[in-house]
PDB file of N, CA and C in Angstrom:
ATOM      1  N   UNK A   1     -16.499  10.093   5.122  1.00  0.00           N
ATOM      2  CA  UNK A   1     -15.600  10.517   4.073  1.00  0.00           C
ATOM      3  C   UNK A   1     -15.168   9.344   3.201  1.00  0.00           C
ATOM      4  N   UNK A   2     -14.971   7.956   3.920  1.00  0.00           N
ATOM      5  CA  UNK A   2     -14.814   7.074   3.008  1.00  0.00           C
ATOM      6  C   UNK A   2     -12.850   6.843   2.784  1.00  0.00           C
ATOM      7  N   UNK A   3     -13.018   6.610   1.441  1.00  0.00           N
ATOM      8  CA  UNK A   3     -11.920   6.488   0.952  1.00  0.00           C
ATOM      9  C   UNK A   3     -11.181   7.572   0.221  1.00  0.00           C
ATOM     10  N   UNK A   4      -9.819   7.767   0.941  1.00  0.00           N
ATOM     11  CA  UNK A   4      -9.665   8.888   0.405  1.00  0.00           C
ATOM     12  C   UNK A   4      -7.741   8.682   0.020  1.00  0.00           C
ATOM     13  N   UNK A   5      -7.434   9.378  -1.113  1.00  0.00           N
ATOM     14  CA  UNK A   5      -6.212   9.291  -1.777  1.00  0.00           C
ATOM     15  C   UNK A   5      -5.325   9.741  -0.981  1.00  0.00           C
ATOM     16  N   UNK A   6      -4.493   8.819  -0.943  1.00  0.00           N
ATOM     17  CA  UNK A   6      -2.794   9.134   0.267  1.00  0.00           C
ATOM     18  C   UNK A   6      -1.842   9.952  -0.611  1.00  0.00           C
ATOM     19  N   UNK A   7      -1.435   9.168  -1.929  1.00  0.00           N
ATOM     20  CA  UNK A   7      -0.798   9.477  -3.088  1.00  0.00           C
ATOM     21  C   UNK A   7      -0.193   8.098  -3.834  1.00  0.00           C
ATOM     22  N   UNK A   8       0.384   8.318  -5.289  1.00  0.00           N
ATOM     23  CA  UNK A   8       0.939   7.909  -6.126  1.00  0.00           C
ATOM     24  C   UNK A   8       2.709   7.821  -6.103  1.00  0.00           C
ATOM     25  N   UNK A   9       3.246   6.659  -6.206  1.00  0.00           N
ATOM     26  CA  UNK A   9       4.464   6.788  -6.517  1.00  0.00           C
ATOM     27  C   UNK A   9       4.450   8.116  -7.885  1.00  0.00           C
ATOM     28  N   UNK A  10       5.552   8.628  -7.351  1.00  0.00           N
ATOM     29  CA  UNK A  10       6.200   9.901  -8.009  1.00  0.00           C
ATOM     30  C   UNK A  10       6.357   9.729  -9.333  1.00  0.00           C
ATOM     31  N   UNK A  11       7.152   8.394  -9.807  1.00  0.00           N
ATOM     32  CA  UNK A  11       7.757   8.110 -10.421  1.00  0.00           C
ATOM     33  C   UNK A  11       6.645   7.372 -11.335  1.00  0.00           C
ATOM     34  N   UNK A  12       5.613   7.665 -11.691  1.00  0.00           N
ATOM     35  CA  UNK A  12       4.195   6.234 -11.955  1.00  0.00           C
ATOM     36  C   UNK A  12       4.257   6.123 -13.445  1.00  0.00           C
ATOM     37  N   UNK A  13       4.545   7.372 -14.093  1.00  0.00           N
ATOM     38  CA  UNK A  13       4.403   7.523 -15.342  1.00  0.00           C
ATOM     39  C   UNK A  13       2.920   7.613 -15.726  1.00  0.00           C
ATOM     40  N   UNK A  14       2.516   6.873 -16.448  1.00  0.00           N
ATOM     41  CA  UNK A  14       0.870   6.542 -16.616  1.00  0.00           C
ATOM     42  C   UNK A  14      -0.349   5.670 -16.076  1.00  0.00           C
ATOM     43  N   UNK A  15       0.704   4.886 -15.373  1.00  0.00           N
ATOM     44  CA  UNK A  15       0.137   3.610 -14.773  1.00  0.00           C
ATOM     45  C   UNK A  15      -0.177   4.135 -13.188  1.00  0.00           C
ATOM     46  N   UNK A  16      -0.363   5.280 -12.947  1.00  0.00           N
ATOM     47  CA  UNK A  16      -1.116   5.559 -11.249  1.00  0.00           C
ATOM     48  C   UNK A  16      -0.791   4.268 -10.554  1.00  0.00           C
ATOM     49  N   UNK A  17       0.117   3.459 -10.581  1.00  0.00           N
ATOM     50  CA  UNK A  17       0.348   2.749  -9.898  1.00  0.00           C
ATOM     51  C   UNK A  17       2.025   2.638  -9.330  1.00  0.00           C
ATOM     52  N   UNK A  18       2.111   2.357  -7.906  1.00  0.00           N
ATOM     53  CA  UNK A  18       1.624   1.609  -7.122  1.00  0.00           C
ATOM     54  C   UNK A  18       0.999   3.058  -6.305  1.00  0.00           C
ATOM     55  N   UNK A  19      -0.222   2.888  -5.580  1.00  0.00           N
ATOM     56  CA  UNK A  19      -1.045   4.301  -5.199  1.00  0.00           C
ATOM     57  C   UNK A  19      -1.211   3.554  -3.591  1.00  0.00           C
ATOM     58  N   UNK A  20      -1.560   4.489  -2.598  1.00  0.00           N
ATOM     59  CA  UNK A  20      -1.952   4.429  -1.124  1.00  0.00           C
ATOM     60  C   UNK A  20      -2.923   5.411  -1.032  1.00  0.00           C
ATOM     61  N   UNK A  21      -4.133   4.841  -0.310  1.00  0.00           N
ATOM     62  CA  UNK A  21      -5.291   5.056  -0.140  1.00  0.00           C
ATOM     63  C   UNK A  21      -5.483   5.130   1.633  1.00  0.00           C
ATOM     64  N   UNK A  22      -6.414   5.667   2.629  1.00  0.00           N
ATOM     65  CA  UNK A  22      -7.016   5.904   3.319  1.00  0.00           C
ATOM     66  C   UNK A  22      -8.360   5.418   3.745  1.00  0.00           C
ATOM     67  N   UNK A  23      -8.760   4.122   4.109  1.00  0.00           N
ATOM     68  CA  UNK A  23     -10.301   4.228   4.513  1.00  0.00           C
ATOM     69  C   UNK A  23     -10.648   4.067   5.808  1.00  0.00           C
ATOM     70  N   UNK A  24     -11.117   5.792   5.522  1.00  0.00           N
ATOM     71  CA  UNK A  24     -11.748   5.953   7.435  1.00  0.00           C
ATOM     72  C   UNK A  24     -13.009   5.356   7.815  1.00  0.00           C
ATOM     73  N   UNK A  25     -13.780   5.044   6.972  1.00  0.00           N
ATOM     74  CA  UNK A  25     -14.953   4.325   6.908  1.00  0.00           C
ATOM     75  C   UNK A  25     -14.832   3.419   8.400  1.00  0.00           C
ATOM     76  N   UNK A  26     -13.496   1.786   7.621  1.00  0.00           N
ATOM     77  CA  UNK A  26     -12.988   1.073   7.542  1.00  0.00           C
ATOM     78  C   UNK A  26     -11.866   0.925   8.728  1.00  0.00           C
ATOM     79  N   UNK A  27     -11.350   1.933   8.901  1.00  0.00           N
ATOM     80  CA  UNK A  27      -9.996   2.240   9.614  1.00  0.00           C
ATOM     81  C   UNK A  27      -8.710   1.452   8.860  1.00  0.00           C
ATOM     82  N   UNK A  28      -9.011   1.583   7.406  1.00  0.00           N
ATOM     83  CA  UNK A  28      -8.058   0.819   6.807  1.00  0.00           C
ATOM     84  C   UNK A  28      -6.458   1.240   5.770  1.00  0.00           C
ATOM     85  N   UNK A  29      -5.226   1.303   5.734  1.00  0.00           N
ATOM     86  CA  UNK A  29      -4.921   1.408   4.906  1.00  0.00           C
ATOM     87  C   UNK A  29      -4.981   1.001   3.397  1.00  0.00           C
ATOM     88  N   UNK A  30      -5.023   1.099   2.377  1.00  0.00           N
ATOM     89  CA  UNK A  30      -5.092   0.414   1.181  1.00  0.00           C
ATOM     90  C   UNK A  30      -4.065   0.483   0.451  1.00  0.00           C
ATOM     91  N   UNK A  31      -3.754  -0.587   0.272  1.00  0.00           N
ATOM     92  CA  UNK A  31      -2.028  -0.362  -1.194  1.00  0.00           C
ATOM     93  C   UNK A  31      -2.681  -1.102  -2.364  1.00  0.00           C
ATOM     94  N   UNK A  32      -2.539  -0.307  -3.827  1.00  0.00           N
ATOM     95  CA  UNK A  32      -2.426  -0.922  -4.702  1.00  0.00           C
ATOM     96  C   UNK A  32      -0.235  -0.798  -5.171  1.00  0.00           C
ATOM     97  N   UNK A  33      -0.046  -2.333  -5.495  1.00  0.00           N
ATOM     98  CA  UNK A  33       1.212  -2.105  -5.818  1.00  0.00           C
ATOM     99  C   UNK A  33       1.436  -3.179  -6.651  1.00  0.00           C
ATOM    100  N   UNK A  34       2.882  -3.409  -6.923  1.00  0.00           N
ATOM    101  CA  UNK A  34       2.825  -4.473  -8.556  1.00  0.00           C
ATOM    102  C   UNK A  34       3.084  -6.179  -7.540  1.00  0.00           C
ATOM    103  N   UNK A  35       2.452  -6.967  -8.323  1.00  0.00           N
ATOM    104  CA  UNK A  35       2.159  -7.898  -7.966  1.00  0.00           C
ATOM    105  C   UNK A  35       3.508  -8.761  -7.674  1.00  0.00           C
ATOM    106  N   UNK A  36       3.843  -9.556  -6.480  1.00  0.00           N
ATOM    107  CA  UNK A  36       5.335  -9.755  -6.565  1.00  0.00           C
ATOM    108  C   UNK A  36       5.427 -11.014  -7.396  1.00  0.00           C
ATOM    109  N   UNK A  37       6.704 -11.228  -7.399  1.00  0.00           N
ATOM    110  CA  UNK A  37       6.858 -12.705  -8.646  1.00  0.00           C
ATOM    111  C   UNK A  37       7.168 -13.502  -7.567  1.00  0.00           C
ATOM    112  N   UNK A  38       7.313 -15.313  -8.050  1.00  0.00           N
ATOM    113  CA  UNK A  38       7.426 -16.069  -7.981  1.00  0.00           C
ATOM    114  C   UNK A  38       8.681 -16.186  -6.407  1.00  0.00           C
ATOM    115  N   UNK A  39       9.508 -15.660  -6.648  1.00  0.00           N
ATOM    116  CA  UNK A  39      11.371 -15.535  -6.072  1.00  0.00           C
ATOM    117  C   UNK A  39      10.532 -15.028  -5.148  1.00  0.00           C
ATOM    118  N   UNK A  40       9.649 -13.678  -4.499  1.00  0.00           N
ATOM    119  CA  UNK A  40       9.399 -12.865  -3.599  1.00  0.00           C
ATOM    120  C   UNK A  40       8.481 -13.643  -3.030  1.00  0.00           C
ATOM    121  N   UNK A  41       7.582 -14.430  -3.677  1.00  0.00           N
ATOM    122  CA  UNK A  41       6.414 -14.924  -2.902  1.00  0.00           C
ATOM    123  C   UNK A  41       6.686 -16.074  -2.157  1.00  0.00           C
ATOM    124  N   UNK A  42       8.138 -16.793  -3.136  1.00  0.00           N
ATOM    125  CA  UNK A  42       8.784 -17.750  -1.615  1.00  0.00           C
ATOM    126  C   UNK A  42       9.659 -17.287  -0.616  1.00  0.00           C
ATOM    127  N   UNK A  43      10.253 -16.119  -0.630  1.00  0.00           N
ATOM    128  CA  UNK A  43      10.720 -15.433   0.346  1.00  0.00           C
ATOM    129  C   UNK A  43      10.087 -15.595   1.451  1.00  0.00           C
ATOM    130  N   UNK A  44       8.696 -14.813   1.525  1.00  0.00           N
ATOM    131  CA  UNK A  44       7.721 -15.253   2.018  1.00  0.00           C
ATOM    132  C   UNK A  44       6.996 -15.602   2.800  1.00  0.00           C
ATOM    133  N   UNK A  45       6.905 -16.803   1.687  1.00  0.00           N
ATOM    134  CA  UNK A  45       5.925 -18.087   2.470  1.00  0.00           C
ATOM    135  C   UNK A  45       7.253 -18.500   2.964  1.00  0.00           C
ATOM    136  N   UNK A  46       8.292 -18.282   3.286  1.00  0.00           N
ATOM    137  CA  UNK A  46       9.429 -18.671   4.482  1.00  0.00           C
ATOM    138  C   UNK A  46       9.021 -18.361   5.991  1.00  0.00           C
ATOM    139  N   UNK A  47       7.824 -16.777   6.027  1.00  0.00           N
ATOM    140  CA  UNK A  47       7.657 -16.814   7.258  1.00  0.00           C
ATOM    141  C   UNK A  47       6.455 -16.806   7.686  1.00  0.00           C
ATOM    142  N   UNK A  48       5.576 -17.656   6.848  1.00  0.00           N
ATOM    143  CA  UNK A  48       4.457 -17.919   6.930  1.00  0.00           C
ATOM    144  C   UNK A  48       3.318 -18.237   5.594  1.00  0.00           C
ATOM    145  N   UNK A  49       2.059 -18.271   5.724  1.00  0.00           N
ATOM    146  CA  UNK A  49       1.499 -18.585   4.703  1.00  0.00           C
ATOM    147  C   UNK A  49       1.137 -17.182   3.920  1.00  0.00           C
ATOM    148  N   UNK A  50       0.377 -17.029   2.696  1.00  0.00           N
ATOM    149  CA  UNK A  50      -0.522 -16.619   2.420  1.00  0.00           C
ATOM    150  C   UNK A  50      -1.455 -16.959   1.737  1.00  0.00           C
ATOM    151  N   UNK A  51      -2.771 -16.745   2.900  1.00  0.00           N
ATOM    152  CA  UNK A  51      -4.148 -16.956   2.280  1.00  0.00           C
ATOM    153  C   UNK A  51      -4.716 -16.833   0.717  1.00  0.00           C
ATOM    154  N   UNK A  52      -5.431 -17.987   0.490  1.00  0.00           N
ATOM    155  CA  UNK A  52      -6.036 -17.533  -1.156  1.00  0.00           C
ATOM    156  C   UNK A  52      -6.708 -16.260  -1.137  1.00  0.00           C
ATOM    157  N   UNK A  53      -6.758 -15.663  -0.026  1.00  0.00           N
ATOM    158  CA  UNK A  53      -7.710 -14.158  -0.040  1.00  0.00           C
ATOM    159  C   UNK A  53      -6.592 -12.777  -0.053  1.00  0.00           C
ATOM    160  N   UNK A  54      -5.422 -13.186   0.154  1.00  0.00           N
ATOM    161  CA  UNK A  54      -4.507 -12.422   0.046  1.00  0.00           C
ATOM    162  C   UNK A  54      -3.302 -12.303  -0.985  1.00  0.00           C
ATOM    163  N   UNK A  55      -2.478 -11.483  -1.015  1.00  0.00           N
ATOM    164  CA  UNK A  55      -1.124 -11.519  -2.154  1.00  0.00           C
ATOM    165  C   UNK A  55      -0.524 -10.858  -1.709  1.00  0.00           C
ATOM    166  N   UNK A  56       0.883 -10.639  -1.963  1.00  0.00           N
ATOM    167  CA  UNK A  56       1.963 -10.002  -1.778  1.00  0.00           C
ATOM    168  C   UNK A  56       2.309  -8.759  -3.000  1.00  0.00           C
ATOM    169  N   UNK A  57       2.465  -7.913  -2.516  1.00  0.00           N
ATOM    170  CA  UNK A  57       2.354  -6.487  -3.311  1.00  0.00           C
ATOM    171  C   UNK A  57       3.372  -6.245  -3.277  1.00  0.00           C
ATOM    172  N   UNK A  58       4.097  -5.582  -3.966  1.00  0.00           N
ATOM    173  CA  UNK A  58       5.675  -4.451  -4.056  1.00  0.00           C
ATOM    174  C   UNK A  58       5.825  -2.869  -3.740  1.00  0.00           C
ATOM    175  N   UNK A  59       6.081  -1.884  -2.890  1.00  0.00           N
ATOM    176  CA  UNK A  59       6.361  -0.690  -3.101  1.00  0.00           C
ATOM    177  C   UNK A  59       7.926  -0.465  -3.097  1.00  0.00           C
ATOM    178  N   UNK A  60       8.018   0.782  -4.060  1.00  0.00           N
ATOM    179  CA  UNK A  60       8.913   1.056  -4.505  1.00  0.00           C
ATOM    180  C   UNK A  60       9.961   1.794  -2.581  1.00  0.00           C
ATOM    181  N   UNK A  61      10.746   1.998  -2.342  1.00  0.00           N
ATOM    182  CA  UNK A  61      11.061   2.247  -0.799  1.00  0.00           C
ATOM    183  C   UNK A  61      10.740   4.128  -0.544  1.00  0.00           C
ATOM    184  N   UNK A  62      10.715   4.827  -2.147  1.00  0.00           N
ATOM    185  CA  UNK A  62      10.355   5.941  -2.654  1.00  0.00           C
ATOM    186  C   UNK A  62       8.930   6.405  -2.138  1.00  0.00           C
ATOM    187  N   UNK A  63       8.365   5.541  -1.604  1.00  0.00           N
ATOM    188  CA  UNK A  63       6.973   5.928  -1.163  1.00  0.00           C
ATOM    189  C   UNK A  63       6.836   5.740   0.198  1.00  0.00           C
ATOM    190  N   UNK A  64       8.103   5.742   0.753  1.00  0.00           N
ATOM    191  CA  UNK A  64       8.054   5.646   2.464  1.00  0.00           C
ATOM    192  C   UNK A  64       7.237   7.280   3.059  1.00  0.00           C
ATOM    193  N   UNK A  65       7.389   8.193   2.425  1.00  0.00           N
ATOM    194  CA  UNK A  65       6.491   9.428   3.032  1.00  0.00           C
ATOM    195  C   UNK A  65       4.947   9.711   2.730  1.00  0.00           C
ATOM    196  N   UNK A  66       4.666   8.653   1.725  1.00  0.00           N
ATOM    197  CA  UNK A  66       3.560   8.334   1.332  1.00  0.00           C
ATOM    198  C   UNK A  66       2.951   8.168   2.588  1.00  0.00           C
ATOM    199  N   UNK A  67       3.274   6.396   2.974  1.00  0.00           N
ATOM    200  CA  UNK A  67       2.972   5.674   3.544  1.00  0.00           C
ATOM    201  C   UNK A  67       2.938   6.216   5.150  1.00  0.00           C
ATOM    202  N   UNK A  68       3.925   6.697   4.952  1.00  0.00           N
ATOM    203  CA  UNK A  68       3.761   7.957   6.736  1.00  0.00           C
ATOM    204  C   UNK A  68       2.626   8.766   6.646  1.00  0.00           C
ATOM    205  N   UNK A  69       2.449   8.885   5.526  1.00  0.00           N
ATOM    206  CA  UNK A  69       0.953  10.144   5.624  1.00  0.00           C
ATOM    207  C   UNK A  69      -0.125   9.223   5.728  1.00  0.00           C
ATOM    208  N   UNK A  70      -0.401   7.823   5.076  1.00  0.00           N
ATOM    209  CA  UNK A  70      -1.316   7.101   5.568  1.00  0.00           C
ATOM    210  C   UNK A  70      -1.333   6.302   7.012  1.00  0.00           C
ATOM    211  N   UNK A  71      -0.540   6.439   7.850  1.00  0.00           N
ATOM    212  CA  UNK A  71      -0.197   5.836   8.902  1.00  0.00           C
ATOM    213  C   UNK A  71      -0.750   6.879  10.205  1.00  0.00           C
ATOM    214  N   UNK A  72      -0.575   8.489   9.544  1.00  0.00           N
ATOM    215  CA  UNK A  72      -1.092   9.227  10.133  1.00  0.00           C
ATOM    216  C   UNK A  72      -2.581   9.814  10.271  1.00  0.00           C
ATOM    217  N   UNK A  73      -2.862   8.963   8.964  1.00  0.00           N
ATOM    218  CA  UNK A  73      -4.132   9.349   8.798  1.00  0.00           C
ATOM    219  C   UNK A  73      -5.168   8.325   9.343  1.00  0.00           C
ATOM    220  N   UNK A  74      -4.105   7.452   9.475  1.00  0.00           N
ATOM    221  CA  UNK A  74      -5.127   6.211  10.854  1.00  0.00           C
ATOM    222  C   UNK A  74      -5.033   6.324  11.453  1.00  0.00           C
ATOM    223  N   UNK A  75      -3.832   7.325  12.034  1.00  0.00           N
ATOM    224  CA  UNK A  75      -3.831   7.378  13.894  1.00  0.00           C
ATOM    225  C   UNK A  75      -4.832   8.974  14.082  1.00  0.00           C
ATOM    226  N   UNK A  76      -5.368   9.405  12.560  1.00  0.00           N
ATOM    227  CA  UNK A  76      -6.268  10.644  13.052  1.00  0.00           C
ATOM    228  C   UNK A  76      -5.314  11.753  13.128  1.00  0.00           C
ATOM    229  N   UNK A  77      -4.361  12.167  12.196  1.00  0.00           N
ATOM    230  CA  UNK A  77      -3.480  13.440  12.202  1.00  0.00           C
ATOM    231  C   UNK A  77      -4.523  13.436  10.570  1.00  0.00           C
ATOM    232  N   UNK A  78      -3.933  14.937  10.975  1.00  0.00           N
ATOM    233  CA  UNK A  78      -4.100  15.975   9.748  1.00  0.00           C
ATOM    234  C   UNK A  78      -3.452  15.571   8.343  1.00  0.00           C
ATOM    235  N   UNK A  79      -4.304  15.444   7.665  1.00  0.00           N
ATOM    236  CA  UNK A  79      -2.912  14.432   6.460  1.00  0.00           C
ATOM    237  C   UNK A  79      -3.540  15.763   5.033  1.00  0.00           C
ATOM    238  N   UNK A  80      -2.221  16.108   4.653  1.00  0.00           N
ATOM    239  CA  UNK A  80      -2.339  17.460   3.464  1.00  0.00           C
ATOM    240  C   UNK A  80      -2.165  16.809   2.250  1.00  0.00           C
TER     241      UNK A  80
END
């Protein structure tokens, strides 16, 4: 099945962003979300690094049932 759509913040307007994704392929969650600034990314690196292969993303706290439906959909529940 691949990759498959969790949902969209509610609130996205036009920008389908920040979105949660599913890959069963993979066994992976996926977040696209807004890129954090400067202030957040030393927050941070307070409790550790991050890799040049990685970044720090933002979700809105509005997408916590999102994110339950992708959490379920890795542990293999039924996700609607």
């Amino acid at each position: 099945m691949a990759l498959r759509l969790i949902g969209i913040d509610p609130n996205t307007g036009d920008d389908e962003c920040p979105t949660v994704w599913y890959d069963d392929e993979d066994d992976e969650i996926v977040v696209q979300g807004w890129k954090a600034d400067e202030k957040l990314r030393a927050k941070c690196l307070k409790t550790g690094s991050i890799p040049d292969t990685e970044d720090v993303v933002r979700l809105p706290a509005r997408m916590v049932p999102i994110l339950r439906k992708a959490c379920d959909a890795a542990e293999g529940a039924d996700v609607h």
